[in-house]
Protein backbone atom coordinates (compact mmCIF):
# COMPACT_ATOMS: atom_id res chain seq x y z
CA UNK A 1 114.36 200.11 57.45
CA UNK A 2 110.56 199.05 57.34
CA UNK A 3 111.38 196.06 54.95
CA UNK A 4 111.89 194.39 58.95
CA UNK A 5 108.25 195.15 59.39
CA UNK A 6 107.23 194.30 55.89
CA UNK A 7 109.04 190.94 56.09
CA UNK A 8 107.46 190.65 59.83
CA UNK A 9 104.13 190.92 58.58
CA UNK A 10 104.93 188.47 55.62
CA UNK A 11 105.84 186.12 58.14
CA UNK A 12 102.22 186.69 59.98
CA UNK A 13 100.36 186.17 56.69
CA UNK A 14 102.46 182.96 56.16
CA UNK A 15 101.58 181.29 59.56
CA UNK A 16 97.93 182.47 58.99
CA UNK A 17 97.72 179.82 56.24
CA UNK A 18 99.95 177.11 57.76
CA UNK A 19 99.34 174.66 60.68
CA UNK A 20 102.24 174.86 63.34
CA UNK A 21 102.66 171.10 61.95
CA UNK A 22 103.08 172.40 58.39
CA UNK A 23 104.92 175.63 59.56
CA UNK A 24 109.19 173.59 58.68
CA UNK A 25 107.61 171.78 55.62
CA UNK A 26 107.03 175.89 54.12
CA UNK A 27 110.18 175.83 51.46
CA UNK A 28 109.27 178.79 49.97
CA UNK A 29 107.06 182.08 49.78
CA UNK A 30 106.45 183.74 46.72
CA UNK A 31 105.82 187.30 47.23
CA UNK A 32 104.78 190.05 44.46
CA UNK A 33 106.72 193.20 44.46
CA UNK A 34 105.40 196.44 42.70
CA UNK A 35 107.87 198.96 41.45
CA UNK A 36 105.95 201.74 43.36
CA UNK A 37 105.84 200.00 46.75
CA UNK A 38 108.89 201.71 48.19
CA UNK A 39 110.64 198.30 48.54
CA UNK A 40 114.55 197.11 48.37
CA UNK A 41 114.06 193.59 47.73
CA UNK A 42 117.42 192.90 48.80
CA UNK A 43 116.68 194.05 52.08
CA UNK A 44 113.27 192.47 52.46
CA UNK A 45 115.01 189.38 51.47
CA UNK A 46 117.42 189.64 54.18
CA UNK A 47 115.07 190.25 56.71
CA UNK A 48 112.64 187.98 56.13
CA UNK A 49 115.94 185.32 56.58
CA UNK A 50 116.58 187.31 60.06
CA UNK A 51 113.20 187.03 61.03
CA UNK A 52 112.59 183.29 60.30
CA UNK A 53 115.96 181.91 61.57
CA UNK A 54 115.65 179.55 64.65
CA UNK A 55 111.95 179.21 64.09
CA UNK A 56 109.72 176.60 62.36
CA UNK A 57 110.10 178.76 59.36
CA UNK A 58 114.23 178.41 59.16
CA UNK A 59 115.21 177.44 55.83
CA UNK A 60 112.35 178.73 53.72
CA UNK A 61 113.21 180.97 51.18
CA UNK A 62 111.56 184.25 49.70
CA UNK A 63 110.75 184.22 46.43
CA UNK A 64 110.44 187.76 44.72
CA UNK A 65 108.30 188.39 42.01
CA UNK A 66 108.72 192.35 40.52
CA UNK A 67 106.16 193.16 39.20
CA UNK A 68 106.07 196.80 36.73
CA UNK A 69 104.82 199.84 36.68
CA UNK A 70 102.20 199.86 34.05
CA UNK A 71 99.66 202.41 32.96
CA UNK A 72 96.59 202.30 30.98
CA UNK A 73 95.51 205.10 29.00
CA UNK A 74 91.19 205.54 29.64
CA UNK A 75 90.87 207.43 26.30
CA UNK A 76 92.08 204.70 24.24
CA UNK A 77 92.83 201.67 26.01
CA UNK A 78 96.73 201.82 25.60
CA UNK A 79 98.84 200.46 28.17
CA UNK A 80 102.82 200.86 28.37
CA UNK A 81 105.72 200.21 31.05
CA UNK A 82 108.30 202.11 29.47
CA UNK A 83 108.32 205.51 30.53
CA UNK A 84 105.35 204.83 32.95
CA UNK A 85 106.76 207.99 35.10
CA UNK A 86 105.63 210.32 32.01
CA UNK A 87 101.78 210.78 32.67
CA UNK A 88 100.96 211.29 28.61
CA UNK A 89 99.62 208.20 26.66
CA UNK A 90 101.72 207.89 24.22
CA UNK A 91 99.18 206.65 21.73
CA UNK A 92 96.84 209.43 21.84
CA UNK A 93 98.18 211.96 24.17
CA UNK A 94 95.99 212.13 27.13
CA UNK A 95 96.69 212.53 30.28
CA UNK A 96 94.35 210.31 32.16
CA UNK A 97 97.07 207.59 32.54
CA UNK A 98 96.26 205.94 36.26
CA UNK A 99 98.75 202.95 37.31
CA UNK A 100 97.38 199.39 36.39
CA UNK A 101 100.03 197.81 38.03
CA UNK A 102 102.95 198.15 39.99
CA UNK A 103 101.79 198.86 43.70
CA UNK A 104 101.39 195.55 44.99
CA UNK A 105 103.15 193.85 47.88
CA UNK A 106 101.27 190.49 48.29
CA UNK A 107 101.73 187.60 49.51
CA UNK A 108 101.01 185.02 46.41
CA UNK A 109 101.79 181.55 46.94
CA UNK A 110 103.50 178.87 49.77
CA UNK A 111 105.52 176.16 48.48
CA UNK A 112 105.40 173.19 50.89
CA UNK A 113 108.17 170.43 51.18
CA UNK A 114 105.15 167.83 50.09
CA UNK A 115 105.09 169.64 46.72
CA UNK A 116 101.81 170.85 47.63
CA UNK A 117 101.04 174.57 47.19
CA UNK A 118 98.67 176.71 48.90
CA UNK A 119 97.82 179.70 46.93
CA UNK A 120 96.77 182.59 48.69
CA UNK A 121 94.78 184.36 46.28
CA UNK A 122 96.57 187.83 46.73
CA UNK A 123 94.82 188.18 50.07
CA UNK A 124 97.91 188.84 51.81
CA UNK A 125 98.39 192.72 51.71
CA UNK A 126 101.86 193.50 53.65
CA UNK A 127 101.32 195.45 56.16
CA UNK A 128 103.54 198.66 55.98
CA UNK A 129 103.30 198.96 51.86
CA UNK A 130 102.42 202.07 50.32
């Protein structure tokens, strides 16, 4: 199961932008999920609850954005979700159709108790994602 490592390293990223001080007022931490990254949110969910439980982190909550597999077509421009396994635009029938989206496993956002949030400017790769 490397959602325990995935939610480990979310964990890292987190206290990389939090004081210890700050580390109970996190509430939540919005994460962005890409169809392709090989990830059960359920069980990255549950780990990351494992993980933080009895630390300064207990009681914040993962939030889990998915985000889709898109392509984008470099003959004409198109881009489509539907049916982004089939490697033909279906505008004008090329094949040079590389992913736009869909890969990512950031970290996005912290939501602290004080209503302030600390965006995190997708810097926080997970360590462990495809």
């Amino acid at each position: 199961m490397h959602e325990m490592g995935i939610a480990a390293s979310v964990v890292d990223i987190v206290r990389q932008y939090v004081t210890d001080a700050q580390a109970p007022l996190v509430r939540r931490v919005h994460v962005r999920v890409g169809e392709l990254a090989g990830v059960q949110t359920e069980s990255l969910a549950f780990c990351f609850e494992a993980i933080v439980a009895g630390t300064a982190l207990q009681g914040a909550a993962l939030d889990i954005e998915h985000v889709p597999a898109v392509r984008a077509c470099r003959g004409c421009g198109e881009r489509f979700g539907d049916g982004a396994f089939l490697a033909i635009c279906p505008a004008c029938g090329s094949g040079e159709v590389p992913f736009v989206s869909g890969s990512e496993l950031t970290v996005s956002e912290l939501e602290l108790d004080d209503e302030v949030e600390t965006p995190v400017d997708d810097v926080g790769q997970v360590a462990g994602a495809r």
